[in-house]
C-alpha atoms as a PDB file:
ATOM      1  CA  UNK A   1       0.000   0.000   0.000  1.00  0.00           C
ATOM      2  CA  UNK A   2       1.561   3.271  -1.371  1.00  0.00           C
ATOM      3  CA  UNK A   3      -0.875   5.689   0.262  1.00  0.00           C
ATOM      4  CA  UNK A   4      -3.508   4.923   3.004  1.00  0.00           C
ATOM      5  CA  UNK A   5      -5.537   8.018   1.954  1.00  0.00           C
ATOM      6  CA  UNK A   6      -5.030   7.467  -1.466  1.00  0.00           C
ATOM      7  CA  UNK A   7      -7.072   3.899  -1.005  1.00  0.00           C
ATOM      8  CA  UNK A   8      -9.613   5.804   0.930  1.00  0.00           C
ATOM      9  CA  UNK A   9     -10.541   8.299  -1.955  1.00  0.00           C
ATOM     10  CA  UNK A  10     -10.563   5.679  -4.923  1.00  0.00           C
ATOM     11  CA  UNK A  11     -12.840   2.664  -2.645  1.00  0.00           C
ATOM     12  CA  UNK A  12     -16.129   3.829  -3.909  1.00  0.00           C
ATOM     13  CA  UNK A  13     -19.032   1.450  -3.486  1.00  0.00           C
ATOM     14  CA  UNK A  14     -19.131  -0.932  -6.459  1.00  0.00           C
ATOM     15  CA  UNK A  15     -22.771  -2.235  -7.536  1.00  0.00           C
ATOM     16  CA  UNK A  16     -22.241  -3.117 -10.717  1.00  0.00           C
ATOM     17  CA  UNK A  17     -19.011  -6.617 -11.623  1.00  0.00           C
ATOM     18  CA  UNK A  18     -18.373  -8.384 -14.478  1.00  0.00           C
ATOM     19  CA  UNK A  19     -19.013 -11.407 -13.255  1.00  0.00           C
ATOM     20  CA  UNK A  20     -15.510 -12.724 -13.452  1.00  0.00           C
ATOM     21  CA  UNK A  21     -14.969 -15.357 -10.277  1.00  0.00           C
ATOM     22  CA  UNK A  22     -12.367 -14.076  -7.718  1.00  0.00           C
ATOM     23  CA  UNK A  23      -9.508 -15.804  -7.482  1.00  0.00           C
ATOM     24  CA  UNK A  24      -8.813 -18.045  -4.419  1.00  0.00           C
ATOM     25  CA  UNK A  25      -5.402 -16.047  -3.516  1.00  0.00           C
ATOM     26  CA  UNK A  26      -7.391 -13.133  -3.324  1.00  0.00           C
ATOM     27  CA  UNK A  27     -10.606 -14.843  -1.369  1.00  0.00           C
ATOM     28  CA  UNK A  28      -7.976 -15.444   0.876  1.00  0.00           C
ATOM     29  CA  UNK A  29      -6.492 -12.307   1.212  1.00  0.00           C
ATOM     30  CA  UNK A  30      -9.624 -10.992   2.375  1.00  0.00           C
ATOM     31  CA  UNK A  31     -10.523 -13.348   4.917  1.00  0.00           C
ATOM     32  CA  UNK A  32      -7.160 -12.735   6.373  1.00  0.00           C
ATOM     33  CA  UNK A  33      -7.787  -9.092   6.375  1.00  0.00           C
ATOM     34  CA  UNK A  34     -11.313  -9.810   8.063  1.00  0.00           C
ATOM     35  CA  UNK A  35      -9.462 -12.042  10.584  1.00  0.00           C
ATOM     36  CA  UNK A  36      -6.945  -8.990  11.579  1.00  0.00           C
ATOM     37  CA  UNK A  37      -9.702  -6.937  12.508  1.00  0.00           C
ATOM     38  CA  UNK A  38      -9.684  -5.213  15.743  1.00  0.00           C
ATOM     39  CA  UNK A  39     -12.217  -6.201  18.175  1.00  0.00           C
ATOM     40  CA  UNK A  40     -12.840  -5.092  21.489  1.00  0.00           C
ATOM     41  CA  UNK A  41     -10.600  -6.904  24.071  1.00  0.00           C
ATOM     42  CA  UNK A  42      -9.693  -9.103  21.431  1.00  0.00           C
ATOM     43  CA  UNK A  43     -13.185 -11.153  22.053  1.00  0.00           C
ATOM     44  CA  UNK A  44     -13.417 -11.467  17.991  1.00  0.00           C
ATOM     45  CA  UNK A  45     -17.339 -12.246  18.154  1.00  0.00           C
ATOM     46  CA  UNK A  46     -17.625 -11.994  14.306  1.00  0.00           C
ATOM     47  CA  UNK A  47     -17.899 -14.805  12.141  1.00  0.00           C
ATOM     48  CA  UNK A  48     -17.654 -14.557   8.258  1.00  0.00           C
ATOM     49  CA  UNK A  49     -19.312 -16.901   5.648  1.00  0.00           C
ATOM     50  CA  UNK A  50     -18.393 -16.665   1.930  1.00  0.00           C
ATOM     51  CA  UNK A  51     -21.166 -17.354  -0.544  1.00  0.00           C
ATOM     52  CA  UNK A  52     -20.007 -17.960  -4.523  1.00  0.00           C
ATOM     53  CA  UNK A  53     -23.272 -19.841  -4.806  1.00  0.00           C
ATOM     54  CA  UNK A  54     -24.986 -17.964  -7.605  1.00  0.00           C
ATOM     55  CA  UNK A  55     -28.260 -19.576  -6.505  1.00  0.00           C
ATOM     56  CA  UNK A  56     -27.362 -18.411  -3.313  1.00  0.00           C
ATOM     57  CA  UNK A  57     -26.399 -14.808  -4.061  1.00  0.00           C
ATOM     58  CA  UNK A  58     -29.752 -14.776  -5.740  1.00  0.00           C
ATOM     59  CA  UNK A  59     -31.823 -15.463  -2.552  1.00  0.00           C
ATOM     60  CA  UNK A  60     -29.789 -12.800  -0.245  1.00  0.00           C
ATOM     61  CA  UNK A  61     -30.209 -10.078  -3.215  1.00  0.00           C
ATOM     62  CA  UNK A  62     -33.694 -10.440  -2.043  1.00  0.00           C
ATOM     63  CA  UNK A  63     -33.788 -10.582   1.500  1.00  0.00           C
ATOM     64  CA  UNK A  64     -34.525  -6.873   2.052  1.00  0.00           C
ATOM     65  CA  UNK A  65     -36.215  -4.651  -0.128  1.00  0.00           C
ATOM     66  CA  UNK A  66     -33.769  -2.106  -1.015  1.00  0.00           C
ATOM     67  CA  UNK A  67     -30.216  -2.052  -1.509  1.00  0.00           C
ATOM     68  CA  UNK A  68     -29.323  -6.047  -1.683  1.00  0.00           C
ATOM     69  CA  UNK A  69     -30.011  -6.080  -4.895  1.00  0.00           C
ATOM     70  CA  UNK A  70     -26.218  -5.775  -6.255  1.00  0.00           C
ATOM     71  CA  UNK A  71     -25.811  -9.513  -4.762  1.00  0.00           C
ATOM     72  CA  UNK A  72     -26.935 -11.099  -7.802  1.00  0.00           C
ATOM     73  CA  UNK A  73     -24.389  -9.548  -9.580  1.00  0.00           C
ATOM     74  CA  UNK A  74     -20.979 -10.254  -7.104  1.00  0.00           C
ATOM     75  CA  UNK A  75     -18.921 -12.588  -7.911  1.00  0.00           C
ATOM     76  CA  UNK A  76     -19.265 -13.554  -3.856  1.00  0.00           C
ATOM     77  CA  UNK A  77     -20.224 -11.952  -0.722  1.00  0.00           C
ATOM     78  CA  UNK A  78     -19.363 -12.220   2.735  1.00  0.00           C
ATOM     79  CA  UNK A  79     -21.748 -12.159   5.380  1.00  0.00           C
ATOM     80  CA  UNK A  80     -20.674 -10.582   8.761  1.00  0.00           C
ATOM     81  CA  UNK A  81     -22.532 -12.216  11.396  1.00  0.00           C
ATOM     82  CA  UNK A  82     -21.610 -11.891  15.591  1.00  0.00           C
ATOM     83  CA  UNK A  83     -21.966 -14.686  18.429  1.00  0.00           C
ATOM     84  CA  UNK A  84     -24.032 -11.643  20.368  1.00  0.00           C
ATOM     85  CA  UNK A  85     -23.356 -14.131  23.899  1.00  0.00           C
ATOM     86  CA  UNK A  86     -19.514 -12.965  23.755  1.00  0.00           C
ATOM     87  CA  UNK A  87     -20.040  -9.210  23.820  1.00  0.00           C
ATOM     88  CA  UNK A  88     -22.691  -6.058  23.654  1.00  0.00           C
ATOM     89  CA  UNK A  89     -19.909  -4.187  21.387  1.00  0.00           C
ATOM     90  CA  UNK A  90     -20.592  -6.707  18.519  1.00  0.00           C
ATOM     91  CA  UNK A  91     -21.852  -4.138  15.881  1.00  0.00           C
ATOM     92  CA  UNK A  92     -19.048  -2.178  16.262  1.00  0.00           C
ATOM     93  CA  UNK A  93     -16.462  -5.118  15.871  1.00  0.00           C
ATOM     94  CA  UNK A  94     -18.974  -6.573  13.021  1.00  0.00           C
ATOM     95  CA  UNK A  95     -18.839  -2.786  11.623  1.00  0.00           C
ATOM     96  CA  UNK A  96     -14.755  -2.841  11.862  1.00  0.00           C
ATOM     97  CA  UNK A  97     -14.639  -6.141  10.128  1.00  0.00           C
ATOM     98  CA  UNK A  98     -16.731  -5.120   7.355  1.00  0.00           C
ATOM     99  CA  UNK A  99     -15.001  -1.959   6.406  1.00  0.00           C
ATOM    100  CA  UNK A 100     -11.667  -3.961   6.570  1.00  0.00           C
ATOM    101  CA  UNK A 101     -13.041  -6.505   3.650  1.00  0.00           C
ATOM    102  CA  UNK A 102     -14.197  -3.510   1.763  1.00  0.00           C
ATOM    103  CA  UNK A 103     -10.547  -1.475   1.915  1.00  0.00           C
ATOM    104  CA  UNK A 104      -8.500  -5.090   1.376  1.00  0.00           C
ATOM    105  CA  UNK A 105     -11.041  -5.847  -1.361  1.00  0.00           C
ATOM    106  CA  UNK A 106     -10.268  -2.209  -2.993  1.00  0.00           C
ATOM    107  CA  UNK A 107      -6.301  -2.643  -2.402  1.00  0.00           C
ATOM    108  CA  UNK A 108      -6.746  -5.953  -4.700  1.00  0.00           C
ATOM    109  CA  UNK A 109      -8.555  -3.784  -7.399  1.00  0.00           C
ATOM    110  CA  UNK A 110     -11.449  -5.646  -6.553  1.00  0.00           C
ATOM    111  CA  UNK A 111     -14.871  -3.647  -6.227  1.00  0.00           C
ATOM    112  CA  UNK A 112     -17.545  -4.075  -3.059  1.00  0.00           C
ATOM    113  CA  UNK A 113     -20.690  -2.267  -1.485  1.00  0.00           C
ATOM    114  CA  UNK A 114     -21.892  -3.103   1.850  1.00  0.00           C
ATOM    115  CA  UNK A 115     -25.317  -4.207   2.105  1.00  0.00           C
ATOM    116  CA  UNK A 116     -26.774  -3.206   5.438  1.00  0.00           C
ATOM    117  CA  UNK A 117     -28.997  -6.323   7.013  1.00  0.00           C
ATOM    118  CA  UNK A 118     -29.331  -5.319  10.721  1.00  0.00           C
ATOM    119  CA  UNK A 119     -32.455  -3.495  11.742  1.00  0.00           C
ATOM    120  CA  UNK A 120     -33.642  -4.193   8.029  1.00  0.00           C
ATOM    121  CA  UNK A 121     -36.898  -5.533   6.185  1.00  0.00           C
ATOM    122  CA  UNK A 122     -38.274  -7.129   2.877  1.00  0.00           C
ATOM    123  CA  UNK A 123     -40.729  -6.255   0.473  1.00  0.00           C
ATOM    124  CA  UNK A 124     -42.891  -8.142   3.469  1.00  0.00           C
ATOM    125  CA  UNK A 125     -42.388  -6.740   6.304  1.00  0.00           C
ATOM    126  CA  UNK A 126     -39.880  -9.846   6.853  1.00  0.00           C
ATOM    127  CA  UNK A 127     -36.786  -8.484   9.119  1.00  0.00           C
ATOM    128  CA  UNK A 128     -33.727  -8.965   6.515  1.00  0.00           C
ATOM    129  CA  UNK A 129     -31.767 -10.609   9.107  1.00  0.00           C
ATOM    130  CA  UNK A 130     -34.003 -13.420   9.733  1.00  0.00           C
ATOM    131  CA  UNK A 131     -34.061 -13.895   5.750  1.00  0.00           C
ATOM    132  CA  UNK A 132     -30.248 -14.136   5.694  1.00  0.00           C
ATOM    133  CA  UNK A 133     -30.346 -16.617   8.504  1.00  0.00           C
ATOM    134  CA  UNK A 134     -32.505 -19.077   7.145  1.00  0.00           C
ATOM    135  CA  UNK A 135     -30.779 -19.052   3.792  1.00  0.00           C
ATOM    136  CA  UNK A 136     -27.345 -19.571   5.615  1.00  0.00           C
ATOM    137  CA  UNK A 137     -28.245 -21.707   8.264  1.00  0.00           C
ATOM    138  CA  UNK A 138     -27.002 -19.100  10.966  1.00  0.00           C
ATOM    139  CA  UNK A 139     -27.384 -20.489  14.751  1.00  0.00           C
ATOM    140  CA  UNK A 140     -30.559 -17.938  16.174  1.00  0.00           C
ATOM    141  CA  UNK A 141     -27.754 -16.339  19.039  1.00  0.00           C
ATOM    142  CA  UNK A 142     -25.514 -15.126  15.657  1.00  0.00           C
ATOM    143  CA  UNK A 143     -26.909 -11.537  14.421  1.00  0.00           C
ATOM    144  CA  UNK A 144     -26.185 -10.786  10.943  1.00  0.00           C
ATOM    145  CA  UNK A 145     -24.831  -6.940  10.571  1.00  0.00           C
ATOM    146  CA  UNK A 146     -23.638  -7.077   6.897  1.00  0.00           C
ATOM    147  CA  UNK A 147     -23.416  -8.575   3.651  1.00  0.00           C
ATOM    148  CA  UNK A 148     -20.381  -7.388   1.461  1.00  0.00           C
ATOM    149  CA  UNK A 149     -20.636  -7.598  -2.231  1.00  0.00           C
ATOM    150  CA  UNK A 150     -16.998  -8.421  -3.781  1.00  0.00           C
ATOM    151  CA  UNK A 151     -16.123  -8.965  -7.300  1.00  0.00           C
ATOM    152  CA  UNK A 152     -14.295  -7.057 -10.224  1.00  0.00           C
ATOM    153  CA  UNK A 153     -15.621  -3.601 -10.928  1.00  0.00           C
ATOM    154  CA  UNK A 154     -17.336  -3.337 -14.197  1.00  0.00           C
ATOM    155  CA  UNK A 155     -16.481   0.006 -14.232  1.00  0.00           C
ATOM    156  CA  UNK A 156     -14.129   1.899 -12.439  1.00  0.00           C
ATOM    157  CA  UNK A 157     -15.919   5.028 -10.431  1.00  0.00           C
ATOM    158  CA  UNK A 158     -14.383   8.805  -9.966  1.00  0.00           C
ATOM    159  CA  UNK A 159     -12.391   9.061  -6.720  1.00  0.00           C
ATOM    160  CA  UNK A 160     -13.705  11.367  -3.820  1.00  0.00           C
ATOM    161  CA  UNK A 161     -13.643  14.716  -4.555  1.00  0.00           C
ATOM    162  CA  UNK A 162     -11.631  16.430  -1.251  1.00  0.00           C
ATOM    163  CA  UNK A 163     -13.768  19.487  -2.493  1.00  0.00           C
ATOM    164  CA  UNK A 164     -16.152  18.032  -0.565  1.00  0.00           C
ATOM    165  CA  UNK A 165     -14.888  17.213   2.590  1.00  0.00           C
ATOM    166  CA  UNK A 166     -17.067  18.994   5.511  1.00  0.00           C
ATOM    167  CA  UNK A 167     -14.524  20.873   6.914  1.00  0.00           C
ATOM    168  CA  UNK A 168     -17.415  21.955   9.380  1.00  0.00           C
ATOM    169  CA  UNK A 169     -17.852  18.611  10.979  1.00  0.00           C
ATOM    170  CA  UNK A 170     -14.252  18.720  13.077  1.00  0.00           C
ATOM    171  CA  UNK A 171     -14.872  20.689  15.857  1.00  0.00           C
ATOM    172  CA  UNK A 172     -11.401  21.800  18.388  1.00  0.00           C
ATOM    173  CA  UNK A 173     -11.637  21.680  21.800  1.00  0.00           C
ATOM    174  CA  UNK A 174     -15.052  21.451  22.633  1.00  0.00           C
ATOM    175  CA  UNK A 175     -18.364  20.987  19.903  1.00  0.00           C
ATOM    176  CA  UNK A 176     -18.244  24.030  17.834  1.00  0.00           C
ATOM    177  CA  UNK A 177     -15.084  24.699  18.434  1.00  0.00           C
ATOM    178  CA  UNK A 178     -13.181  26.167  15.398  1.00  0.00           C
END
């Protein structure tokens, strides 16, 4: 990695792959980097399943009503799911974990978009996590935060423009401090 903030401006969320499979070196490259993920007092709640099932990727693009949709279209996704009895800080370790696959996944060149399942329904009223855990066969104490979307970018997206950075959102000192 040449330039942390560089990789920060050009991972833009990818919706749209061409469908080419991901290689296994760099399946496994992003499981490591899920795996290195901090965690509060190194508890590591999270749990990570990788779906390349196509039939598979089909039923989660479906299990909420907006926003899964690009699932159909990933070469894979992983699922971010937390053992909830090890620890009340598991969204934000889940939340960690998932932003780590998404910068690893952009450092390959690969593209991803994080689908949001917690707290989320489908076109039914169905809660999106329940969905995701009867597709996956996830144990009822796991809660499922994410699903990321991974594969190669069909088309490459404009970096962040610094231009519009809020500037007004860092406060010194004290909450409206300049």
């Amino acid at each position: 990695m040449e330039n942390f903030l560089e990789l920060l401006k050009n991972r833009r969320s990818t919706r749209i792959f061409t469908g080419e499979p991901v290689s296994e070196d760099n399946v496994c490259t992003l499981m490591k980097a899920a795996l290195m993920s901090p965690s509060g007092h190194r508890i590591n709640p999270w749990e990570f399943i990788l779906v390349e099932d196509k039939d598979v990727l089909k039923a989660l693009s479906v299990s909420k009503e907006h926003g899964a949709g690009l699932l159909e279209g990933a070469a894979m996704a992983v699922a971010v799911v937390a053992d909830t009895t090890k620890t009340d800080v598991w969204i934000e370790d889940c939340s960690i974990a998932t932003i780590i696959i998404q910068l690893a996944a952009e450092e390959l060149g690969l593209g991803s978009c994080w689908v949001q399942i917690r707290r989320r329904s489908d076109a039914a009223g169905n809660l999106a996590e329940d969905n995701v855990r009867s597709i996956l066969g996830i144990p009822g104490h796991y809660a499922v935060l994410s699903i990321v979307g991974v594969g190669h970018k069909a088309r490459e997206a404009k970096p962040f423009d610094e231009e519009k950075l809020q500037w007004e959102k860092v406060h010194i000192g004290s909450f409206g401090g300049k």
